[in-house]
N, C-alpha and C. Protein backbone atom coordinates (compact mmCIF):
# COMPACT_ATOMS: atom_id res chain seq x y z
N UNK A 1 -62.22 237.56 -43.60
CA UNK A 1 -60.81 237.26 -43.54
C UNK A 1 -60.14 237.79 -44.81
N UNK A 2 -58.87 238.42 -44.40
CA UNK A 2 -58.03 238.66 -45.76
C UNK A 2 -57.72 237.70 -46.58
N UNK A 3 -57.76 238.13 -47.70
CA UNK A 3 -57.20 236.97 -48.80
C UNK A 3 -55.96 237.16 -48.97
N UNK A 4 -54.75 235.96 -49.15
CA UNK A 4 -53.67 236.08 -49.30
C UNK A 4 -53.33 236.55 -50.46
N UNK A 5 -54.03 237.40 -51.50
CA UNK A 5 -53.86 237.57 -52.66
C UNK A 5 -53.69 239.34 -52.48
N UNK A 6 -54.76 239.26 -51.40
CA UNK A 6 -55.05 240.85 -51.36
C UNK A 6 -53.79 241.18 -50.32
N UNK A 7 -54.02 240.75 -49.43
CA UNK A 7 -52.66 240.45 -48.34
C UNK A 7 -51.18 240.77 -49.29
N UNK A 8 -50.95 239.93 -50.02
CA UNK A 8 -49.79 240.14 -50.72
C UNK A 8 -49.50 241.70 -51.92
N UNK A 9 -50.78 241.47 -52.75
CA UNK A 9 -50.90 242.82 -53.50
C UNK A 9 -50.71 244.17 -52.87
N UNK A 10 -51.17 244.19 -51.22
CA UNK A 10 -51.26 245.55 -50.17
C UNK A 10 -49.78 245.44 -49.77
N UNK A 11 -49.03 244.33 -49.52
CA UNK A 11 -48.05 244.39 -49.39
C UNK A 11 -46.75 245.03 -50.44
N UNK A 12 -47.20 245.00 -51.64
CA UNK A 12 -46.64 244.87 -53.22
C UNK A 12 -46.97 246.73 -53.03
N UNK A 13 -47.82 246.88 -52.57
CA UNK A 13 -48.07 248.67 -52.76
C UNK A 13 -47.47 249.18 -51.64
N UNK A 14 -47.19 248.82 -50.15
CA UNK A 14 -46.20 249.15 -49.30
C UNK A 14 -44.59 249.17 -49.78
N UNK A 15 -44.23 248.28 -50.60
CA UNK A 15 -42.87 248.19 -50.84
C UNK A 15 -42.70 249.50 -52.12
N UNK A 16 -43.74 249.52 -53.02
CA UNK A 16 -43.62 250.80 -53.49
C UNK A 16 -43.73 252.38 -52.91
N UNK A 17 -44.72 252.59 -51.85
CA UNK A 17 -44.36 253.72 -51.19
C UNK A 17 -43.48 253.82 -50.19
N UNK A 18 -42.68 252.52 -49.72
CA UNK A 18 -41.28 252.63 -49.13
C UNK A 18 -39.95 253.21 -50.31
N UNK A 19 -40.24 252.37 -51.55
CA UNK A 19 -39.22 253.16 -52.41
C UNK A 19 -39.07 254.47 -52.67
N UNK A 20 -40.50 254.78 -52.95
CA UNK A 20 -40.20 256.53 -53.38
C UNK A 20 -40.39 257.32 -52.22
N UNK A 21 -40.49 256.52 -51.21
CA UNK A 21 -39.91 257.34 -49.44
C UNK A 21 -38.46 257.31 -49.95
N UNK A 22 -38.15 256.49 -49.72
CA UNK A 22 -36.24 256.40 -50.09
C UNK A 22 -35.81 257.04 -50.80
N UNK A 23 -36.58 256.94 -51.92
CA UNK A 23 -35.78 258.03 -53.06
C UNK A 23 -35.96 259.57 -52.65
N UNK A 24 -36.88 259.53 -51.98
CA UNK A 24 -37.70 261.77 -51.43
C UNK A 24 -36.70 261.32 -50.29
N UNK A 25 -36.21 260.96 -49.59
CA UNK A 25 -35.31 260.90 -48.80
C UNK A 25 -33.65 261.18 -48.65
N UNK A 26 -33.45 260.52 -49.91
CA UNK A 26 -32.13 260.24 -50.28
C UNK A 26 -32.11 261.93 -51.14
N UNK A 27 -32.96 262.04 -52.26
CA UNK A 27 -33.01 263.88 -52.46
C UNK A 27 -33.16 264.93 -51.87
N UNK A 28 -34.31 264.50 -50.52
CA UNK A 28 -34.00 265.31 -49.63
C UNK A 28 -32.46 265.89 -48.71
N UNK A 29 -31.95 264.53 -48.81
CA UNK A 29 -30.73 264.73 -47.93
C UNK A 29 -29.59 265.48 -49.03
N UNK A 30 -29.85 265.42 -50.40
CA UNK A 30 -29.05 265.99 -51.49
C UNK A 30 -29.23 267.37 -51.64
N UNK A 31 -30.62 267.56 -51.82
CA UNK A 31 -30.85 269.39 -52.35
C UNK A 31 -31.51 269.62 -50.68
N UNK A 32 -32.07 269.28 -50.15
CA UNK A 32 -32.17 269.92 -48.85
C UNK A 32 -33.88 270.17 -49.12
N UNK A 33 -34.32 271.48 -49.05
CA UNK A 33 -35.37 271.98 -49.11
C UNK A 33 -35.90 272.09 -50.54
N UNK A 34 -35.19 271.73 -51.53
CA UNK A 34 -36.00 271.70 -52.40
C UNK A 34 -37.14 270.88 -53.20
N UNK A 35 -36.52 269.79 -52.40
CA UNK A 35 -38.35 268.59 -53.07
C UNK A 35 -39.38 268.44 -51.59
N UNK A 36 -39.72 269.94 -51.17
CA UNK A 36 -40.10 269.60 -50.11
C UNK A 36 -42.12 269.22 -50.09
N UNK A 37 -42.28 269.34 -51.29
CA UNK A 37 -43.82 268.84 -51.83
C UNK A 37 -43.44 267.39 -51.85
N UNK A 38 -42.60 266.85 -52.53
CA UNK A 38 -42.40 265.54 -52.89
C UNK A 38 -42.26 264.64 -51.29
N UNK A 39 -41.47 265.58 -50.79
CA UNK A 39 -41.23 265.13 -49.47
C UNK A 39 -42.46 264.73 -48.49
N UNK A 40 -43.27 265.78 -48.31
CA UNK A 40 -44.25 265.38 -47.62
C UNK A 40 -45.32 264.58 -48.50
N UNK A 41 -45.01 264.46 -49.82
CA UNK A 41 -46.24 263.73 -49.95
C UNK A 41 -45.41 262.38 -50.08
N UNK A 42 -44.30 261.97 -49.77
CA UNK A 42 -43.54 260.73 -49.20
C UNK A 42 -44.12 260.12 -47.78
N UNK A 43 -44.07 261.68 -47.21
CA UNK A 43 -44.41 261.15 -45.89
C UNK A 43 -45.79 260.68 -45.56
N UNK A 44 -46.85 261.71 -46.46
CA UNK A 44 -48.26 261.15 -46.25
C UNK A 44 -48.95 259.43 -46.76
N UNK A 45 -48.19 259.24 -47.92
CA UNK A 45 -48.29 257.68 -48.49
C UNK A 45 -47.35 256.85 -47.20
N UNK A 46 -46.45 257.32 -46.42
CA UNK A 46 -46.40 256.34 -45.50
C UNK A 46 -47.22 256.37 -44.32
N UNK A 47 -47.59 257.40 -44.18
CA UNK A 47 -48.72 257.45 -43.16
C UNK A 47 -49.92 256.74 -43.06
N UNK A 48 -50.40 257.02 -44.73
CA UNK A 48 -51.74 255.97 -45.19
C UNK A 48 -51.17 254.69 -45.49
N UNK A 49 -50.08 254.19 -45.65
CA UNK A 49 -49.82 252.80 -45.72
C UNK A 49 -49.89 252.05 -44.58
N UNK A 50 -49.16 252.84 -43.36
CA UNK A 50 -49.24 252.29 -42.02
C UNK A 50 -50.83 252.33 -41.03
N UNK A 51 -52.02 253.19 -41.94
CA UNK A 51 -53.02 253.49 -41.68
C UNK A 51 -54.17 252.05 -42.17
N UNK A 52 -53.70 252.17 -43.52
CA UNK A 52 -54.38 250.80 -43.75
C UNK A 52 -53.93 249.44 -43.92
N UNK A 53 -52.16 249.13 -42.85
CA UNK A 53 -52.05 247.99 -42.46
C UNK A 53 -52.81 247.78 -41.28
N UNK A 54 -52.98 248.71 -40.45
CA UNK A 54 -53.67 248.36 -39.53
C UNK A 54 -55.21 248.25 -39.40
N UNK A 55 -55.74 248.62 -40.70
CA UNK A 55 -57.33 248.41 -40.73
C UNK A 55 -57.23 246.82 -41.39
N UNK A 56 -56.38 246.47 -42.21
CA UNK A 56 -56.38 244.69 -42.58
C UNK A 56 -55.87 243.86 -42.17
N UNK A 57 -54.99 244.06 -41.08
CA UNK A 57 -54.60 243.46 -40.06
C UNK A 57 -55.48 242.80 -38.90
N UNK A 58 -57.04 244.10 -39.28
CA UNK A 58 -58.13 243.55 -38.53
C UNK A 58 -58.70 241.89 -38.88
N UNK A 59 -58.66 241.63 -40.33
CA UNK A 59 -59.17 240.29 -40.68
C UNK A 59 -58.08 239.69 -41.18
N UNK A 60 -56.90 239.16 -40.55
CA UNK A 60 -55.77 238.43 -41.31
C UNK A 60 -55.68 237.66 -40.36
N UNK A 61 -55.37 236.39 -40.71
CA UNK A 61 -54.75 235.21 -39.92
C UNK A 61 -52.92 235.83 -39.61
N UNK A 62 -53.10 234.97 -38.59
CA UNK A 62 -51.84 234.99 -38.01
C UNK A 62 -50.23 235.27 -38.68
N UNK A 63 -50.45 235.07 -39.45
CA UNK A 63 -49.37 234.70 -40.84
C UNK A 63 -49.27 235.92 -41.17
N UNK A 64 -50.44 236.50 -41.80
CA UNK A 64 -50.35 237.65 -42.34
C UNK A 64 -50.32 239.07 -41.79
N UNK A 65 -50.72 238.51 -40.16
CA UNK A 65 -50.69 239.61 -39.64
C UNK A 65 -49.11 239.90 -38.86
N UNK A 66 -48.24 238.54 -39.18
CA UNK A 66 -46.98 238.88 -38.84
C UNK A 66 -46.27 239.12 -39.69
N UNK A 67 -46.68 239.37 -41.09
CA UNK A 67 -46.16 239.93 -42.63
C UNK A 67 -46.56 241.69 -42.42
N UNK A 68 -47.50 241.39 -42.18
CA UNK A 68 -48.21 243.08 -41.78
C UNK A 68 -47.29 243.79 -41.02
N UNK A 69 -47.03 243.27 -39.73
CA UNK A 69 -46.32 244.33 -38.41
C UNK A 69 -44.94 244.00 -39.09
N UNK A 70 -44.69 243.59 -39.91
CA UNK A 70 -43.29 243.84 -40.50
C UNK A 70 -42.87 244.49 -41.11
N UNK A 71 -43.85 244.63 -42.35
CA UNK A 71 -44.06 246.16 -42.86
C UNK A 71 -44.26 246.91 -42.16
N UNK A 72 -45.61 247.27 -41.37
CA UNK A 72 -45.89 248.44 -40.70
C UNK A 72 -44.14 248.94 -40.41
N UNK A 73 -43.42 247.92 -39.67
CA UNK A 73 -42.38 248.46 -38.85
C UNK A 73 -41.41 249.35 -39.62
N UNK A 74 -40.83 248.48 -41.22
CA UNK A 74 -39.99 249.37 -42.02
C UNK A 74 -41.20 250.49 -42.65
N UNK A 75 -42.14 250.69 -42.65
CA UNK A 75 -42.77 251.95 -42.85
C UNK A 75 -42.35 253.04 -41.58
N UNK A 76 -42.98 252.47 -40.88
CA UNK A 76 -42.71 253.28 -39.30
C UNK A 76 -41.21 253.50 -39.26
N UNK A 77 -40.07 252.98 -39.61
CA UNK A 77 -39.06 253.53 -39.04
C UNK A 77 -38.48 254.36 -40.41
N UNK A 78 -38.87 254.14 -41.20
CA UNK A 78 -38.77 255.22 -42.62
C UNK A 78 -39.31 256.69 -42.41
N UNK A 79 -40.71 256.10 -42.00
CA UNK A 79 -41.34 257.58 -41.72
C UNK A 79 -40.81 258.34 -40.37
N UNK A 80 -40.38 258.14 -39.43
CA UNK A 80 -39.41 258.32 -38.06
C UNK A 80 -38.18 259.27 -38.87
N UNK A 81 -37.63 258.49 -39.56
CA UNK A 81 -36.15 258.94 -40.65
C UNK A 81 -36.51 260.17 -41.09
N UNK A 82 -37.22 260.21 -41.59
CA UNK A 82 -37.61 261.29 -42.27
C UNK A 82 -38.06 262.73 -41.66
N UNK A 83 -38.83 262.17 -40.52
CA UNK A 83 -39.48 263.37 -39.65
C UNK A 83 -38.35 263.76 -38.90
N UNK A 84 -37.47 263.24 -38.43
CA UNK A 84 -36.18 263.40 -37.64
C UNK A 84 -35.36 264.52 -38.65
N UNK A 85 -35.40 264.10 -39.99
CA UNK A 85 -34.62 264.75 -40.56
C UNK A 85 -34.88 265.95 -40.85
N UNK A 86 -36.42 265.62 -41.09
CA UNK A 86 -36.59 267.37 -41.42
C UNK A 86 -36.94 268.07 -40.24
N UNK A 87 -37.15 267.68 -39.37
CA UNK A 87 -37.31 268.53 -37.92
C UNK A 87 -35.45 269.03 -37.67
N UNK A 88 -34.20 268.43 -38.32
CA UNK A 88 -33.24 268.99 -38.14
C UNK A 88 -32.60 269.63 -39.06
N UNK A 89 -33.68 270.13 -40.39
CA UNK A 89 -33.62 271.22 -41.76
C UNK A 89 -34.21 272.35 -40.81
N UNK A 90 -35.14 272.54 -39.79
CA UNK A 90 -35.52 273.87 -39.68
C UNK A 90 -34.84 274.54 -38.64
């Protein structure tokens, strides 16, 4: 079972690769193509964030696993934002 310590800390590192999604986001939408390294490696930390909520989601009580799909979700619709956007840069 997850520990609510670890539970919370994985959570504490999701809210950080949601920020600097936001921020490669918000520059993206400013200079366009030019932070486009930064960009995808925005997009890959949300990929692996939403990758290993769902591997600790495997041992979480109920609680945590409805803390989990909550994140997952503002990951998932960040990373959506993003792919939308740059699929309408090319």
């Amino acid at each position: 079972m997850a520990t609510r310590q670890s539970v919370n800390e994985y959570l504490e590192r999701c809210n950080e690769a949601l920020e600097y999604a936001r921020e490669q986001y918000q520059t993206g939408a400013q200079q366009e193509h030019y932070n486009a390294t930064e960009y995808t490696d925005a997009l890959q930390k949300l990929e692996e964030a939403v990758n290993d909520i769902n591997h600790l989601s495997l041992s979480a009580n109920d609680q945590q696993q409805d803390q989990l799909y909550r994140m997952r979700l503002q990951l998932q619709q960040l990373q959506n934002e993003m792919i939308l956007k740059g699929d309408a840069e090319r």
